[in-house]
PDB file of N, CA and C in Angstrom:
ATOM      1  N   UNK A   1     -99.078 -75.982 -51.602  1.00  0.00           N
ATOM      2  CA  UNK A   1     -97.773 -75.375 -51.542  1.00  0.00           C
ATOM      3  C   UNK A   1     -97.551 -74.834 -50.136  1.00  0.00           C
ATOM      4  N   UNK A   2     -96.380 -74.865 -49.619  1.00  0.00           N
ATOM      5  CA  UNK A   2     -96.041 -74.620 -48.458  1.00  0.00           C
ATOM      6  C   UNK A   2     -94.540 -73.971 -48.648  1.00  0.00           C
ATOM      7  N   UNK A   3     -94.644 -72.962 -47.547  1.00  0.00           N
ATOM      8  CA  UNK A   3     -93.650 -71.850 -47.486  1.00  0.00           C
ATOM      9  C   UNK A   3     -92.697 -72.104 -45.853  1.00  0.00           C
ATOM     10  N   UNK A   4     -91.494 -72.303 -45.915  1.00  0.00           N
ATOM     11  CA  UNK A   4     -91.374 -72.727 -45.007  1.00  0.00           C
ATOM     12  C   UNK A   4     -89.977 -71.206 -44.572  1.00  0.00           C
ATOM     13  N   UNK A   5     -90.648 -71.066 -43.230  1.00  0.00           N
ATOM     14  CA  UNK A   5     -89.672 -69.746 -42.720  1.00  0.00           C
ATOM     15  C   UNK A   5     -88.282 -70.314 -41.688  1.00  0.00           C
ATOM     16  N   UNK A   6     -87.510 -69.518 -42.370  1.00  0.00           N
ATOM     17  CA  UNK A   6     -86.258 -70.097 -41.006  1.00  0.00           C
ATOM     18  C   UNK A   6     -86.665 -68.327 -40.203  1.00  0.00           C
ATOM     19  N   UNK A   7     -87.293 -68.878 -39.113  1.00  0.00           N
ATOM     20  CA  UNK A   7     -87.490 -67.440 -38.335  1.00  0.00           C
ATOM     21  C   UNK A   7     -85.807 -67.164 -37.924  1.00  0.00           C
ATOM     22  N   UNK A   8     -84.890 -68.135 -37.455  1.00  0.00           N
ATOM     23  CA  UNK A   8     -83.489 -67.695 -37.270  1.00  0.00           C
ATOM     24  C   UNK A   8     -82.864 -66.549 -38.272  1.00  0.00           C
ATOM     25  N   UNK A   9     -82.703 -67.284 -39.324  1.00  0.00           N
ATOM     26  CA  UNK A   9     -82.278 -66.006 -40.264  1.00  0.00           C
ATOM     27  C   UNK A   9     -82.780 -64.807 -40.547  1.00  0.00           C
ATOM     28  N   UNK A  10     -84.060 -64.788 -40.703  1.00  0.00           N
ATOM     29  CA  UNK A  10     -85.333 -63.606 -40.842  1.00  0.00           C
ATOM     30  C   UNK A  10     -84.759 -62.345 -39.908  1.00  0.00           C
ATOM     31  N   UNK A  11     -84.109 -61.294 -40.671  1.00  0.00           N
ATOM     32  CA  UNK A  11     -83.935 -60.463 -39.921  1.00  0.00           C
ATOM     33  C   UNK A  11     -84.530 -58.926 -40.225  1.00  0.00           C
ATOM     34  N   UNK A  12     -86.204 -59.423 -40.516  1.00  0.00           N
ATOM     35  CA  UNK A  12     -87.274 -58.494 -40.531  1.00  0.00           C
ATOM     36  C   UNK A  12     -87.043 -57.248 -41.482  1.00  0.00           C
ATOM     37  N   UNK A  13     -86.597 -57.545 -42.550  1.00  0.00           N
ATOM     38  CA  UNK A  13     -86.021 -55.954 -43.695  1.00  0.00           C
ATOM     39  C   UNK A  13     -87.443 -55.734 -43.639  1.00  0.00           C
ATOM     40  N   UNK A  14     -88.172 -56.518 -44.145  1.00  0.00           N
ATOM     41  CA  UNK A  14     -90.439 -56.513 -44.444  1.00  0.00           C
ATOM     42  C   UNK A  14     -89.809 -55.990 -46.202  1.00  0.00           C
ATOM     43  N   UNK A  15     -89.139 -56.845 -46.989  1.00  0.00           N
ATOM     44  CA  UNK A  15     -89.324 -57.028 -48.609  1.00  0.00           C
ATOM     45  C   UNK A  15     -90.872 -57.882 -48.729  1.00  0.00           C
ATOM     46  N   UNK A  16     -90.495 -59.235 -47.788  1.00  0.00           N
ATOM     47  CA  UNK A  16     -91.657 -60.200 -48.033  1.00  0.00           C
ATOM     48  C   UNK A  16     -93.211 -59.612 -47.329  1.00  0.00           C
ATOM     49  N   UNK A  17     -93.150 -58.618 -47.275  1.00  0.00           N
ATOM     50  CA  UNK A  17     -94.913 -57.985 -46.659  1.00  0.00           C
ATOM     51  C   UNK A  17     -94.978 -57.309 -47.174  1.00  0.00           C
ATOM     52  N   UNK A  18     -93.723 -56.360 -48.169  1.00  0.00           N
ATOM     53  CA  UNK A  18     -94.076 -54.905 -49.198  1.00  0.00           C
ATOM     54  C   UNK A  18     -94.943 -56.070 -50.344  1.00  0.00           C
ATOM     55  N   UNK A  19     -94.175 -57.234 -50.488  1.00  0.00           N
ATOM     56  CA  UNK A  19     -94.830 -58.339 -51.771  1.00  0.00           C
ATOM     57  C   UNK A  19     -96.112 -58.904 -51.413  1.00  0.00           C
ATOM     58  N   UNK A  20     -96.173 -59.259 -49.992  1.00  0.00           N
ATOM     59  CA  UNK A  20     -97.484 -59.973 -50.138  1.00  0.00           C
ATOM     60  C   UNK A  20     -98.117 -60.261 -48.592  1.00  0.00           C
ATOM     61  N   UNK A  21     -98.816 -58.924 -48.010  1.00  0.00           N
ATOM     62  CA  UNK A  21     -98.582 -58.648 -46.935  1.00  0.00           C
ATOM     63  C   UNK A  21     -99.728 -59.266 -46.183  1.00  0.00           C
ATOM     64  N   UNK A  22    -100.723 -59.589 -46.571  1.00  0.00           N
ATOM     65  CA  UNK A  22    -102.026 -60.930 -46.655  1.00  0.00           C
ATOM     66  C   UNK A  22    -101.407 -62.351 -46.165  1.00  0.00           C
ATOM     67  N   UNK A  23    -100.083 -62.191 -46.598  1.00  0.00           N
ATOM     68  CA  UNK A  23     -99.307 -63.862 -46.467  1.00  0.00           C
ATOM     69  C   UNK A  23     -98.359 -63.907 -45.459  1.00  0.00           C
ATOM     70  N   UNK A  24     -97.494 -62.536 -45.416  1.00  0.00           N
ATOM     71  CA  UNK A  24     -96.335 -62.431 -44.327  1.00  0.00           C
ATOM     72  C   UNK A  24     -96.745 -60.973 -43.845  1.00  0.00           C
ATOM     73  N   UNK A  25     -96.260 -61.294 -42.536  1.00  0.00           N
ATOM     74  CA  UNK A  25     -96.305 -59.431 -41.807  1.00  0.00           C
ATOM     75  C   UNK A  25     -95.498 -59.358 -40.421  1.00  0.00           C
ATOM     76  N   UNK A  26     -94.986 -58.724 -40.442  1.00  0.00           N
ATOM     77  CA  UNK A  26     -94.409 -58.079 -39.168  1.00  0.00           C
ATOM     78  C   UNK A  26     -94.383 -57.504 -38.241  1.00  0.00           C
ATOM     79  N   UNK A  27     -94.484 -57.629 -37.298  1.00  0.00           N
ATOM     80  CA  UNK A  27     -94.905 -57.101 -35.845  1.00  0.00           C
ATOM     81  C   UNK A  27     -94.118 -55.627 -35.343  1.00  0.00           C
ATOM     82  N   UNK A  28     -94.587 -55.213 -34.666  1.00  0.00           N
ATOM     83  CA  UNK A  28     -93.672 -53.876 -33.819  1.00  0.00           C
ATOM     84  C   UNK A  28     -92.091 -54.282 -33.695  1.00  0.00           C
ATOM     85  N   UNK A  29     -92.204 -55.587 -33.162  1.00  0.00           N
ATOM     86  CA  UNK A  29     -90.729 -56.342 -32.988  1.00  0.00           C
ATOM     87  C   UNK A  29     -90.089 -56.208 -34.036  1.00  0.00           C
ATOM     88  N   UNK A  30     -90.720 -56.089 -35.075  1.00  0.00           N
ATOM     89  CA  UNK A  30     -89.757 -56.953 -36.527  1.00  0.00           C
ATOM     90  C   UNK A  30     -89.484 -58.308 -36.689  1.00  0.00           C
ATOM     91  N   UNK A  31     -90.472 -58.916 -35.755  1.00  0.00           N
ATOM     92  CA  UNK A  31     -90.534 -60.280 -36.290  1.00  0.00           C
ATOM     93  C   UNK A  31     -91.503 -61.036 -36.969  1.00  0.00           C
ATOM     94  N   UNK A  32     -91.125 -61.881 -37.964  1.00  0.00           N
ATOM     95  CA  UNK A  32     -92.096 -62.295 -38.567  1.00  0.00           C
ATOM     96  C   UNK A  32     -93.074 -63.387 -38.423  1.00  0.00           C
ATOM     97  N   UNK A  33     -94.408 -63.028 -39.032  1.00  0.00           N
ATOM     98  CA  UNK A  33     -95.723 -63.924 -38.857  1.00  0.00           C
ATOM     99  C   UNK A  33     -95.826 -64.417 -40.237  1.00  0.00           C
ATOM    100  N   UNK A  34     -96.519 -65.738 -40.522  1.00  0.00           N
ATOM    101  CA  UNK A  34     -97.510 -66.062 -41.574  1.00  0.00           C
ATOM    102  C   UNK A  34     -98.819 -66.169 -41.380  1.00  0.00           C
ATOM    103  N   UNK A  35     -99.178 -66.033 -42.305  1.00  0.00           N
ATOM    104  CA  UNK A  35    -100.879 -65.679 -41.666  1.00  0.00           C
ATOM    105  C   UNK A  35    -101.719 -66.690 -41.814  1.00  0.00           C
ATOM    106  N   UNK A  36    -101.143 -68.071 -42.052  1.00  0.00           N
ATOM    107  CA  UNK A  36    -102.103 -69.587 -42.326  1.00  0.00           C
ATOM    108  C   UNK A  36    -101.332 -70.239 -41.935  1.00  0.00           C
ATOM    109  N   UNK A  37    -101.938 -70.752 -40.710  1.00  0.00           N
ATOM    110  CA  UNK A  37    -101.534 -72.096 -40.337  1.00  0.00           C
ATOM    111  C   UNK A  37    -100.880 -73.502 -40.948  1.00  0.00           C
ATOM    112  N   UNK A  38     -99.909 -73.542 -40.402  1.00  0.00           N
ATOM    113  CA  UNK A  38     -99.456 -74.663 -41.496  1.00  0.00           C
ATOM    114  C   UNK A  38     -98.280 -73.753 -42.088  1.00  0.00           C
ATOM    115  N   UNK A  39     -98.042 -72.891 -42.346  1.00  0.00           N
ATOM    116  CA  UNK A  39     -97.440 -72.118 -43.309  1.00  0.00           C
ATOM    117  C   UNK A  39     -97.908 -72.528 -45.038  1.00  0.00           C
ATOM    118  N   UNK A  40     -98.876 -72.678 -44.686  1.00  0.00           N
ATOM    119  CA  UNK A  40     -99.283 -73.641 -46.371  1.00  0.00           C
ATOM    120  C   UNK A  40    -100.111 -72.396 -46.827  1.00  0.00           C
ATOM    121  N   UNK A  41     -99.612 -71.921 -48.151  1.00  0.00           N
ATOM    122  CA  UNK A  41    -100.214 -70.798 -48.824  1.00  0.00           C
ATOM    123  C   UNK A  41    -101.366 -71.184 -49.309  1.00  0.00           C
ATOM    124  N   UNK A  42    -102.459 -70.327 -49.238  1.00  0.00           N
ATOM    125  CA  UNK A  42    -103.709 -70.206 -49.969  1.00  0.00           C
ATOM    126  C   UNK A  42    -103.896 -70.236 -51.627  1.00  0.00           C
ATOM    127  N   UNK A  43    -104.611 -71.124 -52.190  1.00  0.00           N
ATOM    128  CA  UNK A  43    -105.171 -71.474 -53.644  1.00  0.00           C
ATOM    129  C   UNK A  43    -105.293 -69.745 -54.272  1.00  0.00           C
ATOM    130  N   UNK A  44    -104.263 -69.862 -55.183  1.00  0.00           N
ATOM    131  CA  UNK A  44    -104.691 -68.584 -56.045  1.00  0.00           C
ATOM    132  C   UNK A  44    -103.338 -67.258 -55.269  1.00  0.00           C
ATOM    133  N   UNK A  45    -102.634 -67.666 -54.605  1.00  0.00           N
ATOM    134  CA  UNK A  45    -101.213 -66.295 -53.513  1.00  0.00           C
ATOM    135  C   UNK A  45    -100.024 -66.891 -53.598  1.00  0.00           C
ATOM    136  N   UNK A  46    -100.221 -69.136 -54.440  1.00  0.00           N
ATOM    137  CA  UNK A  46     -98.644 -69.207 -54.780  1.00  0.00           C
ATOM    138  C   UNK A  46     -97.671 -67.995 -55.246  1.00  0.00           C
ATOM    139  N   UNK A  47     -98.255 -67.128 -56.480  1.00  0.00           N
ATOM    140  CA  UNK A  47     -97.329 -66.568 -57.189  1.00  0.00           C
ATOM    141  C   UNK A  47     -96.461 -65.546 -56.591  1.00  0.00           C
ATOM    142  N   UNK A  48     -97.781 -64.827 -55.411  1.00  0.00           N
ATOM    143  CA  UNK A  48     -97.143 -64.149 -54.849  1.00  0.00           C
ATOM    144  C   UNK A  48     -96.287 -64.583 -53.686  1.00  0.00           C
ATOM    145  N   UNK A  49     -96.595 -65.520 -52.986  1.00  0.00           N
ATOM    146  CA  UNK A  49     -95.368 -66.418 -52.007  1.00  0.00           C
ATOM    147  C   UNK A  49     -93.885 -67.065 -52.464  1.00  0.00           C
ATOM    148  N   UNK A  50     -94.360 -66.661 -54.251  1.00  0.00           N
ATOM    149  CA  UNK A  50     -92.645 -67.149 -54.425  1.00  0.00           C
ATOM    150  C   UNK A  50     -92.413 -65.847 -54.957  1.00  0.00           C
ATOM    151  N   UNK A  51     -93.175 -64.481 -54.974  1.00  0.00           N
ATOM    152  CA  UNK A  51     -92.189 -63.679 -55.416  1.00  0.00           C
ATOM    153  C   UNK A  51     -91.417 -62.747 -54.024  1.00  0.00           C
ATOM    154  N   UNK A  52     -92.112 -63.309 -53.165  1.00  0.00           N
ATOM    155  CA  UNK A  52     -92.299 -62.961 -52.088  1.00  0.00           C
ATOM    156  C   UNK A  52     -90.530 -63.716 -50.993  1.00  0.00           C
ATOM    157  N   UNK A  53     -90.692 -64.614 -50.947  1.00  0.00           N
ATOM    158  CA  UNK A  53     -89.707 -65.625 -51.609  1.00  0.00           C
ATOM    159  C   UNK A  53     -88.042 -65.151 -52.167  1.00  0.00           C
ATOM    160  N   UNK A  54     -88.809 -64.474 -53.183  1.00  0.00           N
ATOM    161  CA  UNK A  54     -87.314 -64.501 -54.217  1.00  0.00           C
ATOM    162  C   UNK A  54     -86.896 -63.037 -53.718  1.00  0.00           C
ATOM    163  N   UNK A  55     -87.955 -62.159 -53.170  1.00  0.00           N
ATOM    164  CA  UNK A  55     -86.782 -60.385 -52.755  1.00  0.00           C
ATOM    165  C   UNK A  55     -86.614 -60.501 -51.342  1.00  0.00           C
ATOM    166  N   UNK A  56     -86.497 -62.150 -50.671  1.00  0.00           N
ATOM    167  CA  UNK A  56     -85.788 -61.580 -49.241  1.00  0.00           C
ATOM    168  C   UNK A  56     -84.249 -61.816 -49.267  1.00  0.00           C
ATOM    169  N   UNK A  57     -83.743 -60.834 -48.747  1.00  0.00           N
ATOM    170  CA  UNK A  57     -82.304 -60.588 -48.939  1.00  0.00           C
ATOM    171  C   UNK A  57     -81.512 -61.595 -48.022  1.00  0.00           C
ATOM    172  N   UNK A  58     -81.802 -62.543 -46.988  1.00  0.00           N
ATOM    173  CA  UNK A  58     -81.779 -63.214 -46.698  1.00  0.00           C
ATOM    174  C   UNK A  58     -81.945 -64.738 -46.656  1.00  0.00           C
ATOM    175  N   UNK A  59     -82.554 -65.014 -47.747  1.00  0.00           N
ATOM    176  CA  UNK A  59     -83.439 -66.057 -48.045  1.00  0.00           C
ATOM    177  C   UNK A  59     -83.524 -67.017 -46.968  1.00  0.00           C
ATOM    178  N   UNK A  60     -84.590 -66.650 -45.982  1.00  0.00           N
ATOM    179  CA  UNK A  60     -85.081 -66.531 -45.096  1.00  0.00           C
ATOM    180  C   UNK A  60     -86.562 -67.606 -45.273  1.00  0.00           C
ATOM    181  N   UNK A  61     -86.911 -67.371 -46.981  1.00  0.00           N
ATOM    182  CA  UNK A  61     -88.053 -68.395 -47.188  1.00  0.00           C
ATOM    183  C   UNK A  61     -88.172 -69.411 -48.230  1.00  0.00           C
ATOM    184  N   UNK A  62     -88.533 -70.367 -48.247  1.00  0.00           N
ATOM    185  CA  UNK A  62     -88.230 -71.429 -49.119  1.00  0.00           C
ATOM    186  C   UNK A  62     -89.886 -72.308 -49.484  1.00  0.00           C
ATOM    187  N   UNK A  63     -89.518 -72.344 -50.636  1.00  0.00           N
ATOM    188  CA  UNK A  63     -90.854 -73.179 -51.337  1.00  0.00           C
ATOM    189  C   UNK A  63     -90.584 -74.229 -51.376  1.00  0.00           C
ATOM    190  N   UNK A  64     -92.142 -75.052 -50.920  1.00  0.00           N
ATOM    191  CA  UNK A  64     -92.007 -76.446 -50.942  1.00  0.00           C
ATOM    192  C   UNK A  64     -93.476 -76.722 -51.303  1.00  0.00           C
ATOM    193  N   UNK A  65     -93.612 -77.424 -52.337  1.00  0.00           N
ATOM    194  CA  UNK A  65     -94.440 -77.602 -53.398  1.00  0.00           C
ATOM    195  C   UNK A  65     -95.565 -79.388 -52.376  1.00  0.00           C
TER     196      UNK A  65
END
């Protein structure tokens, strides 16, 4: 599974790092990182990458299976 970020839209609220902050995080800037290469989520943190996913007010992130 892979999480794919539009860094354009991302305008750093940090919903998606209060959810799953191992997966997404934010810098001093307020801009956002993923923390695996690839943006491809780790075996066993899908659930949390789509809930992660579903409270940005922006939808800013998108699942791709």
């Amino acid at each position: 599974m892979k999480v794919i970020v539009d860094y354009n839209r991302c305008e750093g609220h940090g919903m998606c790092e209060e959810r799953a902050g191992d997966i997404f995080r934010l810098d001093d800037a307020g801009d956002l990182h993923f923390a695996y290469e690839g943006e491809e989520v780790p075996a066993g943190r899908e659930a949390d990458a789509k809930a992660a996913a579903g409270v940005c007010p922006v939808a800013a992130l998108k699942i791709v299976s």
